[in-house]
C-alpha atoms as a PDB file:
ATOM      1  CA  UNK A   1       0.000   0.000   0.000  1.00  0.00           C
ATOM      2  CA  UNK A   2       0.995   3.436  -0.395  1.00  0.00           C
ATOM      3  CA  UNK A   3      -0.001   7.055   1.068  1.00  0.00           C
ATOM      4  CA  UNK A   4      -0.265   9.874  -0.778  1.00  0.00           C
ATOM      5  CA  UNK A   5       0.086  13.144   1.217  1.00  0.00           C
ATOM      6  CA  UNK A   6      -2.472  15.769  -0.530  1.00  0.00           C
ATOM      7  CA  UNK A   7      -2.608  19.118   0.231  1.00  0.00           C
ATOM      8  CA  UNK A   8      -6.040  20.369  -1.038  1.00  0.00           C
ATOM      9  CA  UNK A   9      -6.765  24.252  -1.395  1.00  0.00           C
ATOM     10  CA  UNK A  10      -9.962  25.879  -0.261  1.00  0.00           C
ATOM     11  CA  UNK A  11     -12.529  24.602  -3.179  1.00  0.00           C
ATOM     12  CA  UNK A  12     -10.611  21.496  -3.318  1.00  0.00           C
ATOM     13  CA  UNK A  13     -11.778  20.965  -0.474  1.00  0.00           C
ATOM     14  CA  UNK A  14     -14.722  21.721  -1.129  1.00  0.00           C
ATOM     15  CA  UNK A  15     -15.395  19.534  -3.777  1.00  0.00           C
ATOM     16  CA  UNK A  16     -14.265  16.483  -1.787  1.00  0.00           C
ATOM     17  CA  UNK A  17     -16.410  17.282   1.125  1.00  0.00           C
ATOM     18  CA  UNK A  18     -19.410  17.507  -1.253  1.00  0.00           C
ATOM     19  CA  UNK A  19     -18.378  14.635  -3.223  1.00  0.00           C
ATOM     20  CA  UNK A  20     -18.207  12.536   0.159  1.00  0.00           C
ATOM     21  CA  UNK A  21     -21.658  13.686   1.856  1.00  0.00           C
ATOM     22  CA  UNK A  22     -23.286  12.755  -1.948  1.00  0.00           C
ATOM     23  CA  UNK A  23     -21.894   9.479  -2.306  1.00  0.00           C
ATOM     24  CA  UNK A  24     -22.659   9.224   1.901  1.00  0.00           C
ATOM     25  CA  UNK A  25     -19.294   8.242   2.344  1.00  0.00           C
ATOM     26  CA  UNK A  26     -17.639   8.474   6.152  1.00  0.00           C
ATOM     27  CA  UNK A  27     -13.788  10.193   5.535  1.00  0.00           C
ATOM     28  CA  UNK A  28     -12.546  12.606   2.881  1.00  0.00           C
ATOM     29  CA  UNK A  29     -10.115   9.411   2.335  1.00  0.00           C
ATOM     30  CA  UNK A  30     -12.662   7.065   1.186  1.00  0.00           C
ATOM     31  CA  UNK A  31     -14.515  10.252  -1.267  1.00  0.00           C
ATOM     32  CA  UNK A  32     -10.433  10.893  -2.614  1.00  0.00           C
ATOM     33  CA  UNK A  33     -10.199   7.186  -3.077  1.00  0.00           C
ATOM     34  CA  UNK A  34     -13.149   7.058  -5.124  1.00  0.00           C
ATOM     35  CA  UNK A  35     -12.632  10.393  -7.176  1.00  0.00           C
ATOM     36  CA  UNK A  36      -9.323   8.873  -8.277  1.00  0.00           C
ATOM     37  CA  UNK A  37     -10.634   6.346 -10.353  1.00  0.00           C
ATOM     38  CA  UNK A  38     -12.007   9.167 -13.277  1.00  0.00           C
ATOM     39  CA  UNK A  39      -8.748  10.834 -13.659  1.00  0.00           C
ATOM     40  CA  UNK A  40      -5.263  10.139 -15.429  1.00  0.00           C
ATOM     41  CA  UNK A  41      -2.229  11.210 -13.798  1.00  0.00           C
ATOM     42  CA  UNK A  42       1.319  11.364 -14.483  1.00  0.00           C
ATOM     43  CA  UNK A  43       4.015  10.957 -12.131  1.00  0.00           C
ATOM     44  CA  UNK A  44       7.365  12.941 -12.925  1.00  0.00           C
ATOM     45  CA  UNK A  45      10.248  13.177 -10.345  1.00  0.00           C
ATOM     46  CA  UNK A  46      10.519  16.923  -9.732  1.00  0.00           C
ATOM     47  CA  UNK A  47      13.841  17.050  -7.606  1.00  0.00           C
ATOM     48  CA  UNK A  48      16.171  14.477  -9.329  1.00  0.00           C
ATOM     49  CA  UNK A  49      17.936  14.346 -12.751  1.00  0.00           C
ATOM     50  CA  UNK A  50      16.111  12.509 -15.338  1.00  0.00           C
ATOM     51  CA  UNK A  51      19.300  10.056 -16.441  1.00  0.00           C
ATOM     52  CA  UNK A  52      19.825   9.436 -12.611  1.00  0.00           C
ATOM     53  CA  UNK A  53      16.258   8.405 -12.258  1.00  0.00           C
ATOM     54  CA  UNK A  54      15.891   6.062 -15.002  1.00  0.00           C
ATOM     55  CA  UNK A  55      19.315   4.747 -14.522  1.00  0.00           C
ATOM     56  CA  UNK A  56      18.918   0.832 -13.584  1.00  0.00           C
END
């Protein structure tokens, strides 16, 4: 398993809490959990050079 740390701004926020109290879901986890699923992301290290990073 792995955590994700997420820091949501105001309507963000906003948009999970709705999203959890329509889909009457208990934690803002469970409503991100569930939001995940209908987007595509793309993960890119931000603080290391690429040929380091894909070096095997």
């Amino acid at each position: 398993m792995t955590k994700l740390q997420i820091d949501l701004d105001e309507t963000e926020n906003k948009i999970v809490e709705i999203y959890k109290l329509a889909n009457n879901l208990k934690t803002k986890q469970e409503a991100i959990k569930k939001m995940v699923r209908y987007f595509k992301a793309e993960v890119k290290p931000t603080h290391l050079k690429e040929r380091d990073y894909f070096e095997v």
